[in-house]
N, C-alpha and C. Protein backbone atom coordinates (compact mmCIF):
# COMPACT_ATOMS: atom_id res chain seq x y z
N UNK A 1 -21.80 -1.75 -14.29
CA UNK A 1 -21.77 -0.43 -14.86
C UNK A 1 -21.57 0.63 -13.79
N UNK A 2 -22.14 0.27 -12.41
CA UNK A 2 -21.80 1.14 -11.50
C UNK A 2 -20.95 1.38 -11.06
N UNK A 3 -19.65 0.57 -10.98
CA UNK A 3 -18.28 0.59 -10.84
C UNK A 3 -17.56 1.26 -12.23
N UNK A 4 -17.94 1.49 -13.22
CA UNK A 4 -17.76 2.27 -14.04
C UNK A 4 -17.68 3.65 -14.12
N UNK A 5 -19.07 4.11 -13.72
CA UNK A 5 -19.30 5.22 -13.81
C UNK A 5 -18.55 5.69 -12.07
N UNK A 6 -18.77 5.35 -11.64
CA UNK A 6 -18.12 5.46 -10.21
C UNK A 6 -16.75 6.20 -10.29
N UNK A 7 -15.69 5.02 -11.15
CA UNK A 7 -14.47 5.41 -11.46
C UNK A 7 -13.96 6.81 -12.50
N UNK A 8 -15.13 6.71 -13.27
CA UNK A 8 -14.93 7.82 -14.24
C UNK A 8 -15.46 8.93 -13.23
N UNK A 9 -16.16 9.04 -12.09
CA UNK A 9 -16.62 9.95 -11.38
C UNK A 9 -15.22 10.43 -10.56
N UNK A 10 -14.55 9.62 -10.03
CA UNK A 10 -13.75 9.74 -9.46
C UNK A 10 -12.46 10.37 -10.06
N UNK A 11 -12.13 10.22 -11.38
CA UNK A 11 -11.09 10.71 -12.18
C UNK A 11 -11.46 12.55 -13.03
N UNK A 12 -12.95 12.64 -12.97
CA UNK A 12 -13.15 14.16 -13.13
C UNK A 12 -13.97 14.25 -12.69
N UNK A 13 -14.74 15.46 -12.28
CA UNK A 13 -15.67 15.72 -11.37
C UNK A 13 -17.28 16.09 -12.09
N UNK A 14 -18.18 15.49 -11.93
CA UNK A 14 -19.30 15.06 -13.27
C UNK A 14 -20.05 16.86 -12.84
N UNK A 15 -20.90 16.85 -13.76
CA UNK A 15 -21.53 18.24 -14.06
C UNK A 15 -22.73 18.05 -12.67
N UNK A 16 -23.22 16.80 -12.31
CA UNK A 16 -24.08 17.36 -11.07
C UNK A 16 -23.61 16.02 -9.82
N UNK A 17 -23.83 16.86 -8.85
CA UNK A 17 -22.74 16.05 -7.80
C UNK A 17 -23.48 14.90 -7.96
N UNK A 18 -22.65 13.60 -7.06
CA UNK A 18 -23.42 12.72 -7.46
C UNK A 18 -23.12 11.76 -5.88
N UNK A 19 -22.33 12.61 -4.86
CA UNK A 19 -21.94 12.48 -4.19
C UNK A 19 -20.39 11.27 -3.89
N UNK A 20 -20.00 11.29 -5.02
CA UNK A 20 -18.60 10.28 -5.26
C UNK A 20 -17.28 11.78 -5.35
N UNK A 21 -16.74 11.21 -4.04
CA UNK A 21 -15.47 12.79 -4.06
C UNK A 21 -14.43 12.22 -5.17
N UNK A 22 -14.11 13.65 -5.63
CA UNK A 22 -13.32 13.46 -7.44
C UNK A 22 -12.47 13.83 -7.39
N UNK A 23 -11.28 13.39 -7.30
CA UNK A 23 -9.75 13.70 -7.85
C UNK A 23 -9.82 14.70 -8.87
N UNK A 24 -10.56 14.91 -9.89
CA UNK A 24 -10.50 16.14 -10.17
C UNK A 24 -9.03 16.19 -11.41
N UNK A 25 -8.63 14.86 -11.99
CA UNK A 25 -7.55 14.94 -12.71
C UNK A 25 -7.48 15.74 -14.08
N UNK A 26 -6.97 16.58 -13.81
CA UNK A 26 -7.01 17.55 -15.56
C UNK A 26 -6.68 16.98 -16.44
N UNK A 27 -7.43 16.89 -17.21
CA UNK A 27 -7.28 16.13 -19.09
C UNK A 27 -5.87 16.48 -19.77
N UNK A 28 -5.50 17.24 -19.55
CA UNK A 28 -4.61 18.15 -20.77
C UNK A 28 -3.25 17.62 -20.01
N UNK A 29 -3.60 17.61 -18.74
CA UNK A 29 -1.88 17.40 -17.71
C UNK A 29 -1.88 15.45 -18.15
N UNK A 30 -3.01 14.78 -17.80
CA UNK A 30 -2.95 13.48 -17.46
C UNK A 30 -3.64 12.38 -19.04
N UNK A 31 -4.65 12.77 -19.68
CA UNK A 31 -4.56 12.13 -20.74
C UNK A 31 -4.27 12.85 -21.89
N UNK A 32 -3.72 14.01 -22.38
CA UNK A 32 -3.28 14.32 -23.65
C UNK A 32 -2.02 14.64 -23.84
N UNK A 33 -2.02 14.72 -25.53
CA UNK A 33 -0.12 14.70 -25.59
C UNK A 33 -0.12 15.73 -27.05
N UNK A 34 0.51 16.59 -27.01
CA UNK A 34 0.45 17.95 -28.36
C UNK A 34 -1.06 18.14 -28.67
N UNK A 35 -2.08 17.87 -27.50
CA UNK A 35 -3.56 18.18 -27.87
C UNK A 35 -4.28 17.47 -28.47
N UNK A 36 -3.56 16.09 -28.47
CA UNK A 36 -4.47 14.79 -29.10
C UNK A 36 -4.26 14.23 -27.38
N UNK A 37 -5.77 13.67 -27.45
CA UNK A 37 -6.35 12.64 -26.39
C UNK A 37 -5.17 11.58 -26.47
N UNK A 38 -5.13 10.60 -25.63
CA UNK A 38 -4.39 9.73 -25.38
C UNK A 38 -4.87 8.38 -24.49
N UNK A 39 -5.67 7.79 -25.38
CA UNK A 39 -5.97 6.82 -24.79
C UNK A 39 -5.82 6.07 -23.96
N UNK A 40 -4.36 5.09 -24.40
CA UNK A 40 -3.72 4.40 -23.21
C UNK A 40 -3.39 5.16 -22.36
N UNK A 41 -3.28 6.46 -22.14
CA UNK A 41 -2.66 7.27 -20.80
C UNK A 41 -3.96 7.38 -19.92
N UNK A 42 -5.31 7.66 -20.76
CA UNK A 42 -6.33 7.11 -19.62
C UNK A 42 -6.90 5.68 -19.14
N UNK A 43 -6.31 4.82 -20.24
CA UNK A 43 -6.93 3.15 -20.06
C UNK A 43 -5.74 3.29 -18.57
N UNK A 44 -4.60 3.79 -18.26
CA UNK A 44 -3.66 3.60 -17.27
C UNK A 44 -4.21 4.30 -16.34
N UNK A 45 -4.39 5.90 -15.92
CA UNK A 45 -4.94 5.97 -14.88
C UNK A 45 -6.26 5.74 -14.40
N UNK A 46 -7.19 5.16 -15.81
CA UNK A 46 -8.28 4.53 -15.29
C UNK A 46 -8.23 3.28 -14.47
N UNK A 47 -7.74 2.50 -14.61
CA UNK A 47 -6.96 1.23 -13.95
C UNK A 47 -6.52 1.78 -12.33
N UNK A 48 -5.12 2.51 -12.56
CA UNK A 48 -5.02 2.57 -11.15
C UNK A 48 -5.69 3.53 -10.29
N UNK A 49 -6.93 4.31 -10.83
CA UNK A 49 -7.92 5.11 -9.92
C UNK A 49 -8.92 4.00 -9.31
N UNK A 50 -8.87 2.94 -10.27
CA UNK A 50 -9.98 1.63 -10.33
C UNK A 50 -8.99 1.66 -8.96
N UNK A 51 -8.26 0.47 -9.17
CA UNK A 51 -6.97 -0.13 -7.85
C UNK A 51 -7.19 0.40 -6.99
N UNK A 52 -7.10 1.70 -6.52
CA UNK A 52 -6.91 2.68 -5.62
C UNK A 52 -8.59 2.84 -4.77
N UNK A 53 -10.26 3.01 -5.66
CA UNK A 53 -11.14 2.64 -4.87
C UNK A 53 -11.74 1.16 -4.20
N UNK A 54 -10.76 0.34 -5.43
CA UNK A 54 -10.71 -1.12 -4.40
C UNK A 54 -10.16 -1.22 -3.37
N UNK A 55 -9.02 -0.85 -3.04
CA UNK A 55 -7.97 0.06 -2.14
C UNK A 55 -7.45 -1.58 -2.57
N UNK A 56 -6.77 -2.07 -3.85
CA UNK A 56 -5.95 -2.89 -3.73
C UNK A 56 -4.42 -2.82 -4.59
N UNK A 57 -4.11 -1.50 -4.49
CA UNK A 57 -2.62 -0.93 -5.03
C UNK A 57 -1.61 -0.84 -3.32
N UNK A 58 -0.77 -1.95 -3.95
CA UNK A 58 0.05 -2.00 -2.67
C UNK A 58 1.08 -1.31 -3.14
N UNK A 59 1.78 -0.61 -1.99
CA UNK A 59 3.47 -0.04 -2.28
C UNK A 59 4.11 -0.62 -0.67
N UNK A 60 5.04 -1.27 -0.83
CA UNK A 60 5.33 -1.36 1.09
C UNK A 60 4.50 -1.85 2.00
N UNK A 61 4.01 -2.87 1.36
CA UNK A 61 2.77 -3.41 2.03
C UNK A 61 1.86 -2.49 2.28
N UNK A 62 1.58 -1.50 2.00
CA UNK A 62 0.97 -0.35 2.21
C UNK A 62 -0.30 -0.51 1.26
N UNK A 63 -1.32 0.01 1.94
CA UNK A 63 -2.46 0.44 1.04
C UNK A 63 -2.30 1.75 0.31
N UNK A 64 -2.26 1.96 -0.73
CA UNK A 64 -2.90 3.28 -1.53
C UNK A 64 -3.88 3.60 -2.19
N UNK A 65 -3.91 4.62 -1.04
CA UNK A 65 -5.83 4.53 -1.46
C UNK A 65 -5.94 6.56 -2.04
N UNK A 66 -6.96 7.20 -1.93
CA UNK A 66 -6.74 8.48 -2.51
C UNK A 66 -6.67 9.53 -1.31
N UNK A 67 -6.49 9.20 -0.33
CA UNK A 67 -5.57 10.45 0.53
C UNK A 67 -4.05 10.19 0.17
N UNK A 68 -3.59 9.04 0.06
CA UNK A 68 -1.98 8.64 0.14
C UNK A 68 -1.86 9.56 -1.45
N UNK A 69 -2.91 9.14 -2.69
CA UNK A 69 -2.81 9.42 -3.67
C UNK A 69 -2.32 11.11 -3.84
N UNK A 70 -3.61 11.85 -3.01
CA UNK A 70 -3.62 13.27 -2.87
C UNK A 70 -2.33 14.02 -2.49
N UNK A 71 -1.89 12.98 -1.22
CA UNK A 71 -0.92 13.90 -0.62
C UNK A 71 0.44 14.08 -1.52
N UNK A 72 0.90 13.15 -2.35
CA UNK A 72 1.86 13.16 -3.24
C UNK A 72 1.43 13.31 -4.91
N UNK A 73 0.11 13.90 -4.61
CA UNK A 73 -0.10 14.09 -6.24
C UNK A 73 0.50 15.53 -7.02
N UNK A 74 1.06 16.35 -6.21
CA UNK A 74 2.38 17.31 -6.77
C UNK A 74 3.58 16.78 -7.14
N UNK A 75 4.10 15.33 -6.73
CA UNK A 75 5.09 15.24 -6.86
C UNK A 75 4.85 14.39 -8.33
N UNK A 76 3.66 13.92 -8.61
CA UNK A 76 3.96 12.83 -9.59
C UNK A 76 2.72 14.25 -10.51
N UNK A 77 2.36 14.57 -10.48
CA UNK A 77 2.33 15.67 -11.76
C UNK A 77 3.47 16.13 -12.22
N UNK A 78 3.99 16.56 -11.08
CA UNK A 78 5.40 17.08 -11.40
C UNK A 78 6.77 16.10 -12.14
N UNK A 79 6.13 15.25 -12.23
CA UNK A 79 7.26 13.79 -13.61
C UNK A 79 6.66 13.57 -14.59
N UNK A 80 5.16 13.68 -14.58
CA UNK A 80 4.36 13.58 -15.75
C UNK A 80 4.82 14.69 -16.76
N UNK A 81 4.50 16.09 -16.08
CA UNK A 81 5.02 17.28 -16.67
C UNK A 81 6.53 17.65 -16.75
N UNK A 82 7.55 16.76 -16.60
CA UNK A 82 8.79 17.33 -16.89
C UNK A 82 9.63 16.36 -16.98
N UNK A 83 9.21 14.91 -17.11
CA UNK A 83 9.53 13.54 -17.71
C UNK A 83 8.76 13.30 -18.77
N UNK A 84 8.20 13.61 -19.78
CA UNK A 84 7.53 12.94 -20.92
C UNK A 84 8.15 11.67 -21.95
N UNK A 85 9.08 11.67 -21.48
CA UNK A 85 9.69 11.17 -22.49
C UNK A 85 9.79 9.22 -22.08
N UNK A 86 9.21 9.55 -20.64
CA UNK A 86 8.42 7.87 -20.52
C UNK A 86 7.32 7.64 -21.00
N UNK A 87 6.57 8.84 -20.89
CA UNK A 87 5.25 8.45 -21.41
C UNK A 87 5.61 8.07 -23.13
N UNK A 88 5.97 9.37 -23.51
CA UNK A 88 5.82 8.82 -25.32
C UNK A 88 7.34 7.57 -25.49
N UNK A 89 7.91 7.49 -25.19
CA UNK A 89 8.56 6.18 -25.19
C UNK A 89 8.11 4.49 -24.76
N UNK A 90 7.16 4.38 -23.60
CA UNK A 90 6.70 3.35 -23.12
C UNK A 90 5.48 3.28 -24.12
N UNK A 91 4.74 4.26 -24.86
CA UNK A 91 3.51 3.77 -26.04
C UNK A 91 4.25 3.63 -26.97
N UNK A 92 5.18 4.40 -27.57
CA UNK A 92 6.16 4.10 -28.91
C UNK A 92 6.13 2.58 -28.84
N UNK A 93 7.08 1.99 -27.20
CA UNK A 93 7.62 0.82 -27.60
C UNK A 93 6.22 -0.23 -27.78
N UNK A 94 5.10 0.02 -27.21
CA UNK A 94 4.35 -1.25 -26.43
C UNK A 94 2.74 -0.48 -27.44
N UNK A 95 2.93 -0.40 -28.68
CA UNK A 95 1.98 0.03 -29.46
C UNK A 95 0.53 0.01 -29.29
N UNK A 96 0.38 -0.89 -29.31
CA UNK A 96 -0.96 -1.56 -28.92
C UNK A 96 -1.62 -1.00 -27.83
N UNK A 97 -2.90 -0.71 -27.46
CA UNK A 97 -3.83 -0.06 -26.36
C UNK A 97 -3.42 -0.59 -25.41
N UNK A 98 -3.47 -2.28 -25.62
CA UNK A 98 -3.61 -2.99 -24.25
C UNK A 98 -2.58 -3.10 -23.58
N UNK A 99 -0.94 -4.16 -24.38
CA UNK A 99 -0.21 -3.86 -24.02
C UNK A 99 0.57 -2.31 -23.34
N UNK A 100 0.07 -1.39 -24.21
CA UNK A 100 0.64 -0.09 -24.09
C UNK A 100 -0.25 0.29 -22.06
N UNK A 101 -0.86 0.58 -22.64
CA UNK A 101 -1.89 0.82 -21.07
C UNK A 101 -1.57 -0.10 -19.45
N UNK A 102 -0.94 -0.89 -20.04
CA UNK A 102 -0.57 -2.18 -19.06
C UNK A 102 0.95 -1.53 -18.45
N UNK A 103 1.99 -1.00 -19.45
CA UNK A 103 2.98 -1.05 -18.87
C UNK A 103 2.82 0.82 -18.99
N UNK A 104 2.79 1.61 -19.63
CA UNK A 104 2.24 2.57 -19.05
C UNK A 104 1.80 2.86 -17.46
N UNK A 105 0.56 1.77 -17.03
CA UNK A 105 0.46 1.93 -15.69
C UNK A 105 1.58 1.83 -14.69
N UNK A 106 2.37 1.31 -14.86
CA UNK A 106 3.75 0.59 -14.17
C UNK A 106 4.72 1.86 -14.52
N UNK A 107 4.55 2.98 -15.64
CA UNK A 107 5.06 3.71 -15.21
C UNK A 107 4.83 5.02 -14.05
N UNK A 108 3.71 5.07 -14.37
CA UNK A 108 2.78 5.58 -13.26
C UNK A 108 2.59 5.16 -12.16
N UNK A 109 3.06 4.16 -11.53
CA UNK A 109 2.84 3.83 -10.52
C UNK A 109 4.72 3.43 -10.01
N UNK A 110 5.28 3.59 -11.18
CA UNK A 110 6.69 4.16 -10.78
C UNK A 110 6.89 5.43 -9.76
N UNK A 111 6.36 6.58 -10.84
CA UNK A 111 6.48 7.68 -10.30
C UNK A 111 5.39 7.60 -8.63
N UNK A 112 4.30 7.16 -8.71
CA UNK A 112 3.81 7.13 -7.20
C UNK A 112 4.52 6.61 -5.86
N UNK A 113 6.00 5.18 -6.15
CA UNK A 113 6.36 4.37 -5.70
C UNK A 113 7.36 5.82 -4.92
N UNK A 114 7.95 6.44 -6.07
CA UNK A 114 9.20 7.60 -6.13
C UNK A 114 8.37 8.62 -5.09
N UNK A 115 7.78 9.48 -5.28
CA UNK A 115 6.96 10.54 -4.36
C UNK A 115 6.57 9.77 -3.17
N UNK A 116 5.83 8.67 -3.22
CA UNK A 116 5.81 8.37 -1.41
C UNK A 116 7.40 8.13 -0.94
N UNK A 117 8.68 7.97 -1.27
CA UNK A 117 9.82 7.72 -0.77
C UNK A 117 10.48 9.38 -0.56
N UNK A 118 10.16 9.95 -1.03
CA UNK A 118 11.24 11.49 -1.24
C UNK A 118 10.05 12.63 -1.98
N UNK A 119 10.79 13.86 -1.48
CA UNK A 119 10.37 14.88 -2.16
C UNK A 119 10.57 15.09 -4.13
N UNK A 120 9.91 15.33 -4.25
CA UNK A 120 10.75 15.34 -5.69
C UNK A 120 10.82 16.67 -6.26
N UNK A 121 11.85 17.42 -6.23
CA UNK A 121 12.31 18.77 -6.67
C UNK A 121 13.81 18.49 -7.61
N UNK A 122 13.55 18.25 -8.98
CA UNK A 122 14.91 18.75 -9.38
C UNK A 122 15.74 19.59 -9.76
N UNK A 123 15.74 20.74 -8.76
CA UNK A 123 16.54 21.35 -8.54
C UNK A 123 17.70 20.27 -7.58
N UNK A 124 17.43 19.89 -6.83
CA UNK A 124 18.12 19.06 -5.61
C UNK A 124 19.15 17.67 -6.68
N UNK A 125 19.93 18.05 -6.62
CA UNK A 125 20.59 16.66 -7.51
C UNK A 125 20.73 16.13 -6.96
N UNK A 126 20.68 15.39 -5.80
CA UNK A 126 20.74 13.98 -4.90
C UNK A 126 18.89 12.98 -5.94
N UNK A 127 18.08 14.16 -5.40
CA UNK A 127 16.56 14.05 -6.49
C UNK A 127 17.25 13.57 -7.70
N UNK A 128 17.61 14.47 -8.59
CA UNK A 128 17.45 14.23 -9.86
C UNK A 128 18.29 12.85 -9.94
N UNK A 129 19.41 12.66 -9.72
CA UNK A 129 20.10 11.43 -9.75
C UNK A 129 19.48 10.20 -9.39
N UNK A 130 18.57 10.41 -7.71
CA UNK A 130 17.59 9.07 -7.74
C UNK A 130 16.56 8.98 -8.90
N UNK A 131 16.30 9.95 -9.07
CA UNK A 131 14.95 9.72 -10.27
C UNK A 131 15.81 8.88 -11.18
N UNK A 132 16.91 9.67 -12.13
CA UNK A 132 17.34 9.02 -13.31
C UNK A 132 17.85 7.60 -13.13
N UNK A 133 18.77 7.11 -11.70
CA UNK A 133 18.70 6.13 -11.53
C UNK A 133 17.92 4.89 -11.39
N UNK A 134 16.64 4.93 -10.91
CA UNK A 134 15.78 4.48 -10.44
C UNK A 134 15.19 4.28 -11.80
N UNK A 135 14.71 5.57 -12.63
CA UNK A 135 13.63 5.29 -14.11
C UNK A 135 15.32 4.19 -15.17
N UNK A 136 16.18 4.60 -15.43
CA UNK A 136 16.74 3.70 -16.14
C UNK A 136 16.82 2.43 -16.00
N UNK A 137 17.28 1.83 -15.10
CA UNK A 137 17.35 0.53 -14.27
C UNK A 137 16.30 0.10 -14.43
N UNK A 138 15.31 1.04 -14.03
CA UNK A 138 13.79 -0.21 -13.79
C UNK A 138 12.93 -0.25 -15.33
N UNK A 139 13.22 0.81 -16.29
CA UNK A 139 12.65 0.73 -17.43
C UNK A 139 14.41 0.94 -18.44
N UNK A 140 14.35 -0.19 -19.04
CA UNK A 140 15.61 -0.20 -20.03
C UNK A 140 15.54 0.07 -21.21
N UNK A 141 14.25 0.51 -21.91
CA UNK A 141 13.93 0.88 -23.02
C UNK A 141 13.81 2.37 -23.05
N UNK A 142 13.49 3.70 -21.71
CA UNK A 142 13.57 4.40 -21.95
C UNK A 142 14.60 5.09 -22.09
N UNK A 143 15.00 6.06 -23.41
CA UNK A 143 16.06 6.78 -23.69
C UNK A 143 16.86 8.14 -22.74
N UNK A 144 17.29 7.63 -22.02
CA UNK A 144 18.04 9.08 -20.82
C UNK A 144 19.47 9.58 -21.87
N UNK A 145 19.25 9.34 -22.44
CA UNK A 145 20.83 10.26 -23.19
C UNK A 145 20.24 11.82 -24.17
N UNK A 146 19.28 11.23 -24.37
CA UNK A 146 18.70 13.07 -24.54
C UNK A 146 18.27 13.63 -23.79
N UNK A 147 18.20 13.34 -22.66
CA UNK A 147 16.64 14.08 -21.68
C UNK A 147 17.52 14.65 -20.67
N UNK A 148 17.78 13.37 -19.85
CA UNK A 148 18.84 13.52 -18.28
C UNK A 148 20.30 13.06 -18.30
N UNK A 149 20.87 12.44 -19.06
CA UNK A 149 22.25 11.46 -18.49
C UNK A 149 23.00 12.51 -18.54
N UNK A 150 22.82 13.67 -19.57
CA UNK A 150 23.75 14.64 -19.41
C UNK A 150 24.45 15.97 -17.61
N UNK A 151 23.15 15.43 -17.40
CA UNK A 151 22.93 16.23 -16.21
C UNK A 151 23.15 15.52 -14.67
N UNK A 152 23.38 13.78 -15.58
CA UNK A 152 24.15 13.16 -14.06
C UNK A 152 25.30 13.59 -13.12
N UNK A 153 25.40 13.55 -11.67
CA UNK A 153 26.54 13.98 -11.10
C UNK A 153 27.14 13.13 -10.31
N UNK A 154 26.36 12.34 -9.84
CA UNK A 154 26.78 10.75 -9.25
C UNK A 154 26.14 11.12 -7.09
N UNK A 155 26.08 11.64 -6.85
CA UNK A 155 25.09 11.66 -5.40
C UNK A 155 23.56 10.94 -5.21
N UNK A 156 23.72 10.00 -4.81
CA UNK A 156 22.46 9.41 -4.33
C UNK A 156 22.21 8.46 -3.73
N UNK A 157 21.03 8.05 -3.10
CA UNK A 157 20.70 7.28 -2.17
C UNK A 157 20.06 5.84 -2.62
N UNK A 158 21.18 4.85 -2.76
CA UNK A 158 20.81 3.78 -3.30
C UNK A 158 19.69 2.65 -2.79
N UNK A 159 19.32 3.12 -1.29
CA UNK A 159 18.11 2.62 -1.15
C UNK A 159 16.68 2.47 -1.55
N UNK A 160 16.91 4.51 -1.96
CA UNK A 160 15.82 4.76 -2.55
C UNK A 160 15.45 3.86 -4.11
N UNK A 161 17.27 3.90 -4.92
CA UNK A 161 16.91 3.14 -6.41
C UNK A 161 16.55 2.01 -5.96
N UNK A 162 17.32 1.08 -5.28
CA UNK A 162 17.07 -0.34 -5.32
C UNK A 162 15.27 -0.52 -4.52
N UNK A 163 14.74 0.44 -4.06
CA UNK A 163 13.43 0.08 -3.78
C UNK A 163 12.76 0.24 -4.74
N UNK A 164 13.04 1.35 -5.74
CA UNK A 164 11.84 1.65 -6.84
C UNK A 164 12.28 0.40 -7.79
N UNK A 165 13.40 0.21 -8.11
CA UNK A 165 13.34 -1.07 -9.33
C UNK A 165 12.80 -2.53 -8.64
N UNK A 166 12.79 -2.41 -7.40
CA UNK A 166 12.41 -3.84 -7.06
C UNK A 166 10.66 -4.13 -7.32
N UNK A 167 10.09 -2.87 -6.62
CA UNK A 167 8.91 -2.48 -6.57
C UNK A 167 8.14 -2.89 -8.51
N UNK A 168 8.73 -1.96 -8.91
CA UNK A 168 8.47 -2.05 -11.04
C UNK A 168 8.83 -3.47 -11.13
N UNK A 169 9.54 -4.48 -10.79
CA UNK A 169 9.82 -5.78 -10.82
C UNK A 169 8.58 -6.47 -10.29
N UNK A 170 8.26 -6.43 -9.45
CA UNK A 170 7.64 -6.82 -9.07
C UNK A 170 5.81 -6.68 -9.18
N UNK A 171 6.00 -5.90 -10.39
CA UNK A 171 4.51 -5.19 -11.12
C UNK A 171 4.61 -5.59 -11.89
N UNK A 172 5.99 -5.80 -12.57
CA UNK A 172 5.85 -6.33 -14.31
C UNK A 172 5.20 -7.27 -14.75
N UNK A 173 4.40 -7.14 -16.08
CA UNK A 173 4.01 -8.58 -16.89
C UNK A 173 4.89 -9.75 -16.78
N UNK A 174 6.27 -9.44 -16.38
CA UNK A 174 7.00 -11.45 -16.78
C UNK A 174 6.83 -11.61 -15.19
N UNK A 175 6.38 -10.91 -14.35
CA UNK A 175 6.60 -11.84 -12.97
C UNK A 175 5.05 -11.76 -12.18
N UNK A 176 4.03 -11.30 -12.80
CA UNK A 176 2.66 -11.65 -12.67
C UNK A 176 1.84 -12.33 -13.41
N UNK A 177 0.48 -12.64 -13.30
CA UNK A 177 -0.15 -13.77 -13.94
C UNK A 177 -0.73 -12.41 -14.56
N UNK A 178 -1.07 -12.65 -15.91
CA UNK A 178 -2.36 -12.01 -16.90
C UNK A 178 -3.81 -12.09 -16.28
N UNK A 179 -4.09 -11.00 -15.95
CA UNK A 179 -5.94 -10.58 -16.24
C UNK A 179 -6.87 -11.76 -17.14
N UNK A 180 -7.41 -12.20 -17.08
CA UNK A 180 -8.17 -12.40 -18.50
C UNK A 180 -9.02 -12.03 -18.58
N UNK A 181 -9.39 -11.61 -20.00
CA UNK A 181 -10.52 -10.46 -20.57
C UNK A 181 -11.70 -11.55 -20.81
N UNK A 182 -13.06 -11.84 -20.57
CA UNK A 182 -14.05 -12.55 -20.98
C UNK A 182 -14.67 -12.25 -22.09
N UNK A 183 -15.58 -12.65 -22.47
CA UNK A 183 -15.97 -12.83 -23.97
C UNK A 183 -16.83 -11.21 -23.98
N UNK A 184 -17.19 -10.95 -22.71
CA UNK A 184 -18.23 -9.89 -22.73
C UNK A 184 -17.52 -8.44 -22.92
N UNK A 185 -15.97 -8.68 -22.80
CA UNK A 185 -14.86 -7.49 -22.94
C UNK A 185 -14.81 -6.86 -21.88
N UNK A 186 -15.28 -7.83 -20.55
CA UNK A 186 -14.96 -6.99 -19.51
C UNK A 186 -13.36 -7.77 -18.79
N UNK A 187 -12.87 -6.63 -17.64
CA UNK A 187 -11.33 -7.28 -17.86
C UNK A 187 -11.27 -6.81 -16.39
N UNK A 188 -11.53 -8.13 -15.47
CA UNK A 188 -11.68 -7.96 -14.20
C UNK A 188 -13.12 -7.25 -13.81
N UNK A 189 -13.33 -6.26 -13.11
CA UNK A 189 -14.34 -5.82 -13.11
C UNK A 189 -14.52 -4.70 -13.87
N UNK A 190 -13.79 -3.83 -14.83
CA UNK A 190 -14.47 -3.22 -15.34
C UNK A 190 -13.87 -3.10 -17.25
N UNK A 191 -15.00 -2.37 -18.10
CA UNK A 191 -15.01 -2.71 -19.32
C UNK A 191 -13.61 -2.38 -20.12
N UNK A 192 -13.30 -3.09 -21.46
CA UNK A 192 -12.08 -2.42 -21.91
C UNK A 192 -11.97 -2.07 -23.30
C-alpha cells in the first residue's frame, strides 16, 4: 500500500507534505477529456510515474527517472494538449480499461521518447513532419487525415522517425511478455 500511496503522492501534491517531491500533474491537462475524468489516461500515467520511481523506464538505454521526466515535461504537455486525437483514438480503439491503459501508456511514452530527441515546437515544420511521421508509422490506427496529413511538407530527419517507431516496437504488447495480474488484483507491484 505504501508504494501506492507513494505514487499517487508523486502524481499530485497531497494536502499535507508528506515529504515525497510531486510532479504536481494537473488533472484537467493529464486525466480528463470534455470534463469527464478519464480513467485509463490515469491507469497510464499512473504506471509510468510507477516505472519512473522504480527508475525502470528505459529510452536509449537510458534511465528515466523524474528530472529527465521534468526537463521535457513542456514538450510532452505540449502533444497531450495539441495532439488529442491519440489519446481519444487509442481508447476508442482498445476499449477496455486494461487493454486501453496498456497501449495508451505506449502512447505516452511515445511522446516522452519524441521530447528527449528534439525540441518540439510546431511552428518548425522539420518538428511537425517528424512528429506526424514518427506517430503514423508507429501507431497505424491513429487517424492523421483530419488532424495533420494536410499540413505535411516532406522535411525531416529520418533518424529521429526510425528511432521513435523502433523504440514503440519495442514496448508493444506483440513483442513483450504480459504482466500477470494475481488473484489479489494486484498487477506487479501495485493495485488495478
Amino acid at each position: 500500500m505504501s508504494h501506492l500511496w507513494t505514487i499517487l503522492y508523486r502524481i499530485a501534491t497531497p494536502v499535507k507534505s508528506t515529504g515525497v517531491a510531486s510532479l504536481g500533474l494537473h488533472p484537467f491537462l493529464y486525466f480528463y477529456n470534455d470534463k469527464r475524468f478519464q480513467i485509463t489516461s490515469f491507469l497510464a500515467w499512473f504506471s509510468i510515474v510507477f516505472e519512473m520511481h522504480e527508475r525502470s523506464m528505459q529510452i536509449d538505454d537510458r534511465t528515466i527517472g523524474f528530472k529527465e521526466f521534468t526537463r521535457i515535461r513542456r514538450s510532452i504537455e505540449f502533444l497531450i494538449t495539441n495532439f488529442p486525437v491519440a489519446t481519444i483514438e487509442t481508447v476508442g480503439k482498445f476499449c477496455s480499461v486494461i487493454k486501453g491503459y496498456d497501449r495508451l501508456q505506449i502512447v505516452y511514452k511515445a511522446f516522452i521518447c519524441l521530447s528527449l530527441k528534439m525540441d518540439i515546437d510546431f511552428e518548425d515544420e522539420e518538428c511537425l513532419n517528424i512528429f506526424i511521421l514518427s506517430m503514423s508509422k508507429a501507431f497505424k490506427y491513429i487517424n492523421f487525415n483530419e488532424f495533420y496529413v494536410e499540413r505535411f511538407l516532406g522535411d525531416y530527419d529520418d533518424t529521429v522517425v526510425n528511432h521513435v517507431i523502433g523504440y514503440v516496437e519495442s514496448i508493444s504488447p506483440i513483442t513483450r511478455t504480459k504482466p500477470k495480474v494475481n488473484r489479489t488484483g494486484f498487477f506487479g507491484d501495485f493495485f488495478i
